[in-house]
Every structure is written in structure tokens, then in C-alpha cells.
N, C-alpha and C. Protein backbone atom coordinates (compact mmCIF):
# COMPACT_ATOMS: atom_id res chain seq x y z
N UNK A 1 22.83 -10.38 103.69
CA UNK A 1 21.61 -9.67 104.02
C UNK A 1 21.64 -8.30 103.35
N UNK A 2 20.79 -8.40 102.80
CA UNK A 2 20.32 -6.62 102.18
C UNK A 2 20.26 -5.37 102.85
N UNK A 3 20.92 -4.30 102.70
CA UNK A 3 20.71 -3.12 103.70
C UNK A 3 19.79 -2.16 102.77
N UNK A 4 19.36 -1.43 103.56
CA UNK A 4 17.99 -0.34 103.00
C UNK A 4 18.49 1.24 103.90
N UNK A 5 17.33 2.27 103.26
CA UNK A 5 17.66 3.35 104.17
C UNK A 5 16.09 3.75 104.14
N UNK A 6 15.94 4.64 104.97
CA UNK A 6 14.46 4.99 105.76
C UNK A 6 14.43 6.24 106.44
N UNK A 7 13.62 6.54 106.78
CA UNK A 7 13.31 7.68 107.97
C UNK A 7 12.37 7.22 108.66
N UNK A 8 12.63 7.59 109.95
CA UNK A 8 11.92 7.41 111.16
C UNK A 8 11.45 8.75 111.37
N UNK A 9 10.24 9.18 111.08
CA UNK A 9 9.46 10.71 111.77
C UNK A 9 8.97 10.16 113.23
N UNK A 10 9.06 10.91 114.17
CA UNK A 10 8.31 11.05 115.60
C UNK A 10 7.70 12.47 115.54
N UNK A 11 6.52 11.91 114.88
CA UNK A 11 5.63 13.71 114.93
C UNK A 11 5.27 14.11 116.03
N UNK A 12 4.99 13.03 117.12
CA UNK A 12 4.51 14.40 118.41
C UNK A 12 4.97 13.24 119.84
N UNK A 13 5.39 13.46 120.42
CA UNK A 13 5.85 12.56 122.03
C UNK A 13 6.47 13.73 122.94
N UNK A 14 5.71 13.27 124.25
CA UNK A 14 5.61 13.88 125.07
C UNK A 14 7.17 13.97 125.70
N UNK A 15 7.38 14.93 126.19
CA UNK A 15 9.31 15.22 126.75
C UNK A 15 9.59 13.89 127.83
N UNK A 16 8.18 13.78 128.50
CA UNK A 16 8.72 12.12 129.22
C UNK A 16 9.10 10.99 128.53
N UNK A 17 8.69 10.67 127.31
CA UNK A 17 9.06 9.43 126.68
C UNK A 17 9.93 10.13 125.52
N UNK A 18 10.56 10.84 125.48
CA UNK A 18 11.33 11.44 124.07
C UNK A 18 13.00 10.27 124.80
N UNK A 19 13.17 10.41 126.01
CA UNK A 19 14.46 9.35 126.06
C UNK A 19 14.17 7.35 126.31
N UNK A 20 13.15 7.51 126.22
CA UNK A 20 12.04 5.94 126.05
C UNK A 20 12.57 5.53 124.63
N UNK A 21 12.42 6.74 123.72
CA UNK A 21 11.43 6.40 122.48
C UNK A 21 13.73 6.33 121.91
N UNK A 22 14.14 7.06 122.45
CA UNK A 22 15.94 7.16 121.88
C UNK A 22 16.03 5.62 122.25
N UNK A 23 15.89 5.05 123.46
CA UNK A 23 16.51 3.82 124.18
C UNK A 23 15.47 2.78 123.10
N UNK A 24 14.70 2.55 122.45
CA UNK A 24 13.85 1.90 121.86
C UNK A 24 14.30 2.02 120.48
N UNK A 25 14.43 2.96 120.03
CA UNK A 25 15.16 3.03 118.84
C UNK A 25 16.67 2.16 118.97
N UNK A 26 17.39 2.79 119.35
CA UNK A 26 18.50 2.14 119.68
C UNK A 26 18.68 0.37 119.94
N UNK A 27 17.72 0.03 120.46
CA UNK A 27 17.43 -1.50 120.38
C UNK A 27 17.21 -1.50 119.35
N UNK A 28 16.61 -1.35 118.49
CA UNK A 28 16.55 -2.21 117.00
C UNK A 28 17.87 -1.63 116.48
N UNK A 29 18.81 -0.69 116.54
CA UNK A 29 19.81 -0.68 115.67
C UNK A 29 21.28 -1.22 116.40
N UNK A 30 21.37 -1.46 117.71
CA UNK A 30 22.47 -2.10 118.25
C UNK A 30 22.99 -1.29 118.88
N UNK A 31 22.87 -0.08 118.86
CA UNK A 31 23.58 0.91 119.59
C UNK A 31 22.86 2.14 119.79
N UNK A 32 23.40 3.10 120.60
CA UNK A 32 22.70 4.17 121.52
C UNK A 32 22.50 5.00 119.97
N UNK A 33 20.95 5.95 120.34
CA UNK A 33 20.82 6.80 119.16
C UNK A 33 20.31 7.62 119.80
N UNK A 34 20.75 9.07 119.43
CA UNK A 34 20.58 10.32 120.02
C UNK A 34 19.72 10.98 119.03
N UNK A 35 18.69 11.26 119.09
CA UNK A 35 17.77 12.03 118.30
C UNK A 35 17.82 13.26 118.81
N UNK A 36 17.73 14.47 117.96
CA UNK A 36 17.53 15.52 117.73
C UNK A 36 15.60 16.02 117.88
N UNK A 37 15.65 16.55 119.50
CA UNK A 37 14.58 17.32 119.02
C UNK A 37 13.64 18.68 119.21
N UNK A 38 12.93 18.67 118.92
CA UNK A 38 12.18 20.06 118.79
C UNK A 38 10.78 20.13 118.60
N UNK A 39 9.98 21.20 119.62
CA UNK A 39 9.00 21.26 120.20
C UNK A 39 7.95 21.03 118.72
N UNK A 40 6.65 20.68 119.17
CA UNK A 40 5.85 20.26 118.04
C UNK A 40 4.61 21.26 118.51
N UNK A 41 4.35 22.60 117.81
CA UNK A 41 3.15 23.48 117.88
C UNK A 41 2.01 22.65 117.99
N UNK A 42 1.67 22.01 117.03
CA UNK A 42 0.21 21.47 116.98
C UNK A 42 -0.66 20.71 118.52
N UNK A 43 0.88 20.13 119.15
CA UNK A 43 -0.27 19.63 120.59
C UNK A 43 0.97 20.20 121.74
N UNK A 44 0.17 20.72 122.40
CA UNK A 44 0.86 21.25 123.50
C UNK A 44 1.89 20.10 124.96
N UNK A 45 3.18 20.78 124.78
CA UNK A 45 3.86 20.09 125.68
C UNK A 45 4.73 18.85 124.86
N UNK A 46 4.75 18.58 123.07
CA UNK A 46 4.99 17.54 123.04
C UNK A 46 6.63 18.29 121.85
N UNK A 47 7.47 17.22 120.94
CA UNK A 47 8.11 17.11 120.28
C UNK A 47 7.93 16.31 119.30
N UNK A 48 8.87 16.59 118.24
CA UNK A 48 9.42 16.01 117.46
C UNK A 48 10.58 15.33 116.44
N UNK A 49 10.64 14.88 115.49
CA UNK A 49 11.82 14.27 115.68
C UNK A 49 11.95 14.01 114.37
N UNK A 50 13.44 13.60 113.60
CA UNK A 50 13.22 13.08 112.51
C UNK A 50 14.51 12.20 112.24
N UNK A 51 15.04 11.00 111.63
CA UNK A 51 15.62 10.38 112.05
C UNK A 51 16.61 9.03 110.81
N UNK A 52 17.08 9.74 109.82
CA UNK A 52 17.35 8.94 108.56
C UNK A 52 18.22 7.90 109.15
N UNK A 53 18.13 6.74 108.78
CA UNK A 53 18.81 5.58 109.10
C UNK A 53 18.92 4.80 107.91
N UNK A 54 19.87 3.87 107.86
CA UNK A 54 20.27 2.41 107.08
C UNK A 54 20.51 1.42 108.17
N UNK A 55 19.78 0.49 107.38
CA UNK A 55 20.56 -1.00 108.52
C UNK A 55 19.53 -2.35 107.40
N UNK A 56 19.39 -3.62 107.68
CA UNK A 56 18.83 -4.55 107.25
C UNK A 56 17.38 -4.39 106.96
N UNK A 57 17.06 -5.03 105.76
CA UNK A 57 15.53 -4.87 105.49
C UNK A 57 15.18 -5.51 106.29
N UNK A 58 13.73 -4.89 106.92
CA UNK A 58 12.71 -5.13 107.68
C UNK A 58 13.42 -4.19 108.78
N UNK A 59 13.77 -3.10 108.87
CA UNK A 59 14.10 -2.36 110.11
C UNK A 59 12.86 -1.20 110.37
N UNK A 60 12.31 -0.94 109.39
CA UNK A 60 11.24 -0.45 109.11
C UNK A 60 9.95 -0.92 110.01
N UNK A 61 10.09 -1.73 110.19
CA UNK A 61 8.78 -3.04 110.33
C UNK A 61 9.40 -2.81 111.93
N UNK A 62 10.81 -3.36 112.81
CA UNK A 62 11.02 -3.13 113.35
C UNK A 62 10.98 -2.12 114.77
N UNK A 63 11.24 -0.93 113.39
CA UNK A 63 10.84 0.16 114.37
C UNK A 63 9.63 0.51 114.86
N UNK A 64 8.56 0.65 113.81
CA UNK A 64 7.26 0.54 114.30
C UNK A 64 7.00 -0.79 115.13
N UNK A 65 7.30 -1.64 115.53
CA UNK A 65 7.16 -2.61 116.80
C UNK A 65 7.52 -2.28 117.92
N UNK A 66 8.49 -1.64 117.91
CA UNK A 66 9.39 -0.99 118.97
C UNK A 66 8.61 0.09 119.65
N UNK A 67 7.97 1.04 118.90
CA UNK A 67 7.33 2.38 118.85
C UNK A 67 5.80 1.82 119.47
N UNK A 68 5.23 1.29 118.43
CA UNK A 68 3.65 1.15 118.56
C UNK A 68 3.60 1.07 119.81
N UNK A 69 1.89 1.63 120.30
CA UNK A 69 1.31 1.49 121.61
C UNK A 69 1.37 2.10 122.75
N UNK A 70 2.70 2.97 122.77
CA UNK A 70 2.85 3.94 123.39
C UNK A 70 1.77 5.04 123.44
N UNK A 71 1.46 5.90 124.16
CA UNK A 71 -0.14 6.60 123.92
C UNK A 71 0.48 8.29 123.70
N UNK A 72 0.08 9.18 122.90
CA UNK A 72 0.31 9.70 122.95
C UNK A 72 2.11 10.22 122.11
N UNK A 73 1.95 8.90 121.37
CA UNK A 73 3.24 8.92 119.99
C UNK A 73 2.50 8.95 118.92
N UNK A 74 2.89 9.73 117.88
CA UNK A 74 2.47 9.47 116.76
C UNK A 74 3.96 9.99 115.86
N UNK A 75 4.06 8.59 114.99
CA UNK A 75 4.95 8.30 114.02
C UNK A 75 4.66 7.90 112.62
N UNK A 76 5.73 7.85 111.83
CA UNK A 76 6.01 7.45 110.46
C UNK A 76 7.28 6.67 110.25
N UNK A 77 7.11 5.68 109.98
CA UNK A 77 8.72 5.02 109.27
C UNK A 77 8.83 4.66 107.59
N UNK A 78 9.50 5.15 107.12
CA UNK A 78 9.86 4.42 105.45
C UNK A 78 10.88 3.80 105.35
N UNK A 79 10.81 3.03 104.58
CA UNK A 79 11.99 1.91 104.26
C UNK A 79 11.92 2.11 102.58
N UNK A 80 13.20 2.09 102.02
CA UNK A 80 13.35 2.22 100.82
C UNK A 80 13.20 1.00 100.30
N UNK A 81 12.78 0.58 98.73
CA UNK A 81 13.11 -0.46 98.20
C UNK A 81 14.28 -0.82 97.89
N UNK A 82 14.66 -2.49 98.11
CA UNK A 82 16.35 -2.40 98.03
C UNK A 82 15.96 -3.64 96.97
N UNK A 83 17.26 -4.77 96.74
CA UNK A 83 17.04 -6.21 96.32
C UNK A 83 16.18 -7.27 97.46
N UNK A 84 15.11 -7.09 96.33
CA UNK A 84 14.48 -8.51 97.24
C UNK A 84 13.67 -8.13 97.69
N UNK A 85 13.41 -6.58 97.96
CA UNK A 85 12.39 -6.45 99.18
C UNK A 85 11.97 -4.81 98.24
N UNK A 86 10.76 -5.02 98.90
CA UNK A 86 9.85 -3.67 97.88
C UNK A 86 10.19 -2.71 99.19
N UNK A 87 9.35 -1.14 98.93
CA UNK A 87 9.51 -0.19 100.05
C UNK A 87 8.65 -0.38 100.81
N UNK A 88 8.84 0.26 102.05
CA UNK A 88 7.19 -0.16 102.91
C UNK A 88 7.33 1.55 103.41
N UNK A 89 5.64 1.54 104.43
CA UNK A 89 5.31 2.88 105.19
C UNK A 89 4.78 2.04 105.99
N UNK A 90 4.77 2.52 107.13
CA UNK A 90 4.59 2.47 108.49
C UNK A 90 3.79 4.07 109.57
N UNK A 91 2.90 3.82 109.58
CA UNK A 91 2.22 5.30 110.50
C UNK A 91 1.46 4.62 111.77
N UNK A 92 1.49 5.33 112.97
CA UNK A 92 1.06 5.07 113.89
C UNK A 92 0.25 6.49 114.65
N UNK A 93 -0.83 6.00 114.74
CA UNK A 93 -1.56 6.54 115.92
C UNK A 93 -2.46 6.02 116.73
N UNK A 94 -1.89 7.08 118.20
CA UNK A 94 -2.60 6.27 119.55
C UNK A 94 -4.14 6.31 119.59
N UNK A 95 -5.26 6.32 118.76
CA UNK A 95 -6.59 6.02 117.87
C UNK A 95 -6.77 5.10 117.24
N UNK A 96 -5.68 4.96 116.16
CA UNK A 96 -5.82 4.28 115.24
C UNK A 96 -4.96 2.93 114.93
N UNK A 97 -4.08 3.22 116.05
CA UNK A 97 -3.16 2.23 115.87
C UNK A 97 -2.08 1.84 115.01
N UNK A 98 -1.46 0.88 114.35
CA UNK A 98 -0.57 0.69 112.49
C UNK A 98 -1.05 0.48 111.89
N UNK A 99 -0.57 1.24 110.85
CA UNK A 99 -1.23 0.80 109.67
C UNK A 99 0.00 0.74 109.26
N UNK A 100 0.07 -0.55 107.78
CA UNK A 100 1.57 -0.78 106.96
C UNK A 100 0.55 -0.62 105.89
N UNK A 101 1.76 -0.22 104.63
CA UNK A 101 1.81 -0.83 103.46
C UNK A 101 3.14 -0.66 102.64
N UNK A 102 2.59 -1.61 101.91
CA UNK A 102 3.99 -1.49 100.75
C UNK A 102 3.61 -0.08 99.80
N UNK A 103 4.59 0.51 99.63
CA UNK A 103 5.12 1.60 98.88
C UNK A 103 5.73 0.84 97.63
N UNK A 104 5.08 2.25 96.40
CA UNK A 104 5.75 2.15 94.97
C UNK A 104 6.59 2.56 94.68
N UNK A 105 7.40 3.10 94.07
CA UNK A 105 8.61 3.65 93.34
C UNK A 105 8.44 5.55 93.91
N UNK A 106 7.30 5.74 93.66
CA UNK A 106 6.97 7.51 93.76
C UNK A 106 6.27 7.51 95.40
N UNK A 107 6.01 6.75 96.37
CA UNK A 107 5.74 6.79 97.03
C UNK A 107 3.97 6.10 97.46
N UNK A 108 3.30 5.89 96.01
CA UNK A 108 2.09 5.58 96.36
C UNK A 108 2.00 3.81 97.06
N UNK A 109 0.42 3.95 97.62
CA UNK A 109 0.39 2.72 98.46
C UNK A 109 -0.21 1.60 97.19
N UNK A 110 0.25 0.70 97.33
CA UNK A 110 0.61 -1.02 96.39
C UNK A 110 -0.63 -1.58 97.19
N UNK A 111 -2.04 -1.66 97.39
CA UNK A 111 -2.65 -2.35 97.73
C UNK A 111 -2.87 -3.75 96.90
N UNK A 112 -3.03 -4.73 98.07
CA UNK A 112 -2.59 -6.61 97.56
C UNK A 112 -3.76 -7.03 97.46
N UNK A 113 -3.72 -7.16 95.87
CA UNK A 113 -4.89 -7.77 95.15
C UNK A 113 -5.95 -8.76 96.52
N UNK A 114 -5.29 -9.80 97.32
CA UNK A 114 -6.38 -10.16 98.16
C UNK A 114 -7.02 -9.36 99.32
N UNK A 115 -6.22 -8.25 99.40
CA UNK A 115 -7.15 -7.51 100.38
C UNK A 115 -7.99 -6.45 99.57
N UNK A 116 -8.10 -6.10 98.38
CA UNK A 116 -9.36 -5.62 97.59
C UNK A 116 -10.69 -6.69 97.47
N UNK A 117 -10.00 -7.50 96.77
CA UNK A 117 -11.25 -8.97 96.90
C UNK A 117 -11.78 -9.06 98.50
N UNK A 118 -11.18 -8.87 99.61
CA UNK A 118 -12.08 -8.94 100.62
C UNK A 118 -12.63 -7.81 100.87
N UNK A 119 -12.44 -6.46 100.78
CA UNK A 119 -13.47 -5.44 100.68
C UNK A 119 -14.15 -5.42 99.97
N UNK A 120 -14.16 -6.22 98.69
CA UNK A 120 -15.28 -6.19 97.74
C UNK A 120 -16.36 -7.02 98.53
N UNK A 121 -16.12 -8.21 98.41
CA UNK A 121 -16.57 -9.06 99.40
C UNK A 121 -17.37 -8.32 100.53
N UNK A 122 -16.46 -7.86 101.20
CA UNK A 122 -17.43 -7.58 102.50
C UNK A 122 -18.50 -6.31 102.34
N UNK A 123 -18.70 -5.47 100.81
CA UNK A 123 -19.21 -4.30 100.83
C UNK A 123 -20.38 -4.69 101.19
N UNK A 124 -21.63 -4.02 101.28
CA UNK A 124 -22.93 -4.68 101.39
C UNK A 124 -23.34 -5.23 102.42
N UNK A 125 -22.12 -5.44 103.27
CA UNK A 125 -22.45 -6.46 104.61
C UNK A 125 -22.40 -5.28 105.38
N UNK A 126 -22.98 -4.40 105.73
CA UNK A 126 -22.29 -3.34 106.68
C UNK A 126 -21.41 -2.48 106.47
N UNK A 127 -20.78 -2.91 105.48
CA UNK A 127 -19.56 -1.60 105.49
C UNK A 127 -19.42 -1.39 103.97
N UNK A 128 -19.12 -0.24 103.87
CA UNK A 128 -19.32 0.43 102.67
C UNK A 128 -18.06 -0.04 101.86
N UNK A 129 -18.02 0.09 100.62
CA UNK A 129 -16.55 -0.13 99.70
C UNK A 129 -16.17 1.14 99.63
N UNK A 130 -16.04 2.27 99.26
CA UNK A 130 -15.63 3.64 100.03
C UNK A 130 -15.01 3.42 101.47
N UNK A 131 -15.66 4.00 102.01
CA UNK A 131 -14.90 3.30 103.50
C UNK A 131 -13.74 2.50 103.30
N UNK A 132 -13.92 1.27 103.04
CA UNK A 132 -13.00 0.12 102.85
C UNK A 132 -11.82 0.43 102.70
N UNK A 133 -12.02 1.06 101.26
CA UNK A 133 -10.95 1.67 100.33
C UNK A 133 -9.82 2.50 101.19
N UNK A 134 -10.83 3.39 101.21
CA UNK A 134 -9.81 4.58 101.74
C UNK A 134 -9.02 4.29 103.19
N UNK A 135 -9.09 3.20 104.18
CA UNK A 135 -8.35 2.36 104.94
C UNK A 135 -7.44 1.16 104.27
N UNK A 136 -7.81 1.11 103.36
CA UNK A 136 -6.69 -0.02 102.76
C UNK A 136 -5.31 1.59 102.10
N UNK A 137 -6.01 2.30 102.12
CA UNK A 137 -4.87 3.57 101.21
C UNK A 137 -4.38 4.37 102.48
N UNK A 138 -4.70 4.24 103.72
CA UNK A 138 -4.60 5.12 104.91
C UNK A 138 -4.71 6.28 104.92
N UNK A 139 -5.88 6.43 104.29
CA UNK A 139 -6.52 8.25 104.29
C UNK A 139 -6.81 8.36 106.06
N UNK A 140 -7.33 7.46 106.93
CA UNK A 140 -7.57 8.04 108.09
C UNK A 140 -6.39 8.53 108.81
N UNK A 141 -5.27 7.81 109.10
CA UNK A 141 -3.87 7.92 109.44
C UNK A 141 -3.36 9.30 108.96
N UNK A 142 -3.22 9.56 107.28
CA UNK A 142 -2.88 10.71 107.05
C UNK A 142 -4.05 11.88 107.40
N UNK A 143 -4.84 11.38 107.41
CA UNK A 143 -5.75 12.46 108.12
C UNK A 143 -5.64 12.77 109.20
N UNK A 144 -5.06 12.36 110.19
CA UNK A 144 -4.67 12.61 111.78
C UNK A 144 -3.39 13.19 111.55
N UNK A 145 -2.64 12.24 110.88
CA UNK A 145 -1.35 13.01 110.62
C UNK A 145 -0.62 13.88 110.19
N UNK A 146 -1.75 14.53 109.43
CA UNK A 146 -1.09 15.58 107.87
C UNK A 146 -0.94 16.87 108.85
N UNK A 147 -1.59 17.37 109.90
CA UNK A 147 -1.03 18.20 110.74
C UNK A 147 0.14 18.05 111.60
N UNK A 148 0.56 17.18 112.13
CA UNK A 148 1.68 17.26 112.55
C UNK A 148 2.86 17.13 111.62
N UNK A 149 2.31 16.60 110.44
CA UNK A 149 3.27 16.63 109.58
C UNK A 149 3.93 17.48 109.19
N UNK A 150 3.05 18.99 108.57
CA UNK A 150 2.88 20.36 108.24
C UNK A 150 3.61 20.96 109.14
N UNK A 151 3.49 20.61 110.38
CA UNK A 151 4.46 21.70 111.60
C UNK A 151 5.98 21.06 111.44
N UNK A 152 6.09 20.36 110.86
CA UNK A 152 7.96 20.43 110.62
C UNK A 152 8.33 20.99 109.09
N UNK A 153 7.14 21.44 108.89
CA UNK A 153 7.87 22.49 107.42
C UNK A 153 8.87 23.45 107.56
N UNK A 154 9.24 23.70 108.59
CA UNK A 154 10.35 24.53 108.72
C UNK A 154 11.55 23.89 109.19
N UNK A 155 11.33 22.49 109.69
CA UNK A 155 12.33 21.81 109.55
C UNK A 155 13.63 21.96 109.07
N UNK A 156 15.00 21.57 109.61
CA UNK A 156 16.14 21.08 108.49
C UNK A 156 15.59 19.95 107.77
N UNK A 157 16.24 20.48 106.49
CA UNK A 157 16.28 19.26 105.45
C UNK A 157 17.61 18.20 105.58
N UNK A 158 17.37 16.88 105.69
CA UNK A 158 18.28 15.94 105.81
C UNK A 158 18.13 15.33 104.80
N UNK A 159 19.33 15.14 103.91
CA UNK A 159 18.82 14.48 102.67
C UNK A 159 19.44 12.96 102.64
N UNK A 160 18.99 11.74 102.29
CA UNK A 160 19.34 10.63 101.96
C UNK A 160 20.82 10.30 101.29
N UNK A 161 20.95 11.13 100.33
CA UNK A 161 22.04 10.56 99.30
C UNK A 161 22.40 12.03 98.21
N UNK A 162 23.66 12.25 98.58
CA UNK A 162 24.04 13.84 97.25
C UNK A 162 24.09 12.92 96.10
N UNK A 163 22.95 13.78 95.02
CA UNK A 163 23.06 13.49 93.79
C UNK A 163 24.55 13.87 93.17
N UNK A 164 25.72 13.24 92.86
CA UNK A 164 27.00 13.85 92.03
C UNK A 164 26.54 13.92 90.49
């Protein structure tokens, strides 16, 4: 089986579910995980979190299963591309719900030739191809998200891998 590495962001959860969201994590990786965290300005009363991991492809996919639906979480997971398996993104909000996609090499979203043909398809019927688009690319998601994102700019930096 192929191993990958990722980050798990928890941009904003409330101090009641911050040991929910450790015990939930920890189920998908086999063992207890202690996250590190710290208060999140943008909504009052909540935290955040950030969380580099390796383990088997599709842990990515995983975690956001684990996570989703909770009200009042909003997350990010990446999974790197390894053998066999492309990168993915994962964002969640309690609005909007998951959104996935596969990730490119630089980070952009890989939209799958049959889900363009069905927004083409469906333009005209009610819903705009604009619109369409920009939900197949998750402009709404990062649009909810790009602020909580911004408040961990002062963050530690955790880096993946020392370049030698």
C-alpha cells in the first residue's frame, strides 16, 4: 500500500468539540493525536489547528468523513500525490458542506472532463455556466474560507520535508 503526506487545517471549532475533533482524527490514524491549538480571531469563542500527517492513500478522503457535518467546523485536508494516486483537497463548511477535488502538481483544481460536459449540458436550464464553473473550482468554499485562512498567518510554519 502506498503512503502519502497531507495537512489537516481545522480553521475554526468551537473549544467543546476541539477534543471530539482529536478523538476523530485519531480514528482514522490508529492512535491518539494531540493537536496543537490556538484561538481563531475571525469567529468568536472558536480555534484552530493545523496538523501534517503521513499514513495510506485515501487518508485524506478519510479525514474529511470523519470531520464533515459537525456544525460549526470548518476545515481543509490535502493529500499529496504519491504512486498510483493523484493529490486531492478536501474543504468543508457547515453551509456548504464538501467539496473534493483532485489537485495538480502546483496545487490547481483537475476538473473531470465529465463533470464539465454536465455543466455544459445543464447551462440554459436554470443555471448559469459561470455559476457552474466556479463550484466545480470551489470559489464558494474558498470564499468562506479565505478568512479563516488569513488568521493563521502568523502561524508556526511546519514544513513537510528539509530540502538537503
Amino acid at each position: 500500500m502506498s503512503t502519502t503526506r497531507g495537512v489537516l487545517y481545522i480553521h475554526s471549532a468551537p473549544s467543546a468539540l476541539c477534543p471530539h475533533i482529536e478523538w476523530a482524527v485519531g480514528g482514522v490514524f490508529g492512535m491518539p493525536v494531540g493537536l496543537s491549538w490556538t484561538a481563531q480571531p475571525v469567529e468568536r469563542a472558536t480555534y484552530r489547528s493545523e496538523h501534517t500527517w503521513t499514513g495510506p492513500v485515501g487518508t485524506a478522503a478519510r479525514l474529511a468523513s470523519a470531520l464533515k457535518g459537525w456544525q460549526r467546523v470548518r476545515f481543509e485536508v490535502t493529500e499529496e500525490v504519491s504512486t498510483g494516486s493523484e493529490a486531492a483537497r478536501y474543504s468543508y463548511t457547515p453551509g456548504l458542506g464538501v467539496f473534493a477535488a483532485v489537485t495538480g502538481l502546483h496545487g490547481d483544481i483537475q476538473v473531470p472532463e465529465d463533470r464539465l460536459r454536465h455543466a455544459m449540458a445543464n447551462a440554459g436550464r436554470g443555471r448559469d455556466l459561470a455559476t457552474a464553473l466556479s463550484e466545480l473550482l470551489g470559489e464558494p468554499w474558498d470564499a468562506e474560507l479565505e478568512p479563516f485562512r488569513h488568521a493563521g498567518d502568523g502561524a508556526d510554519v511546519r514544513w513537510l520535508h528539509e530540502v538537503v
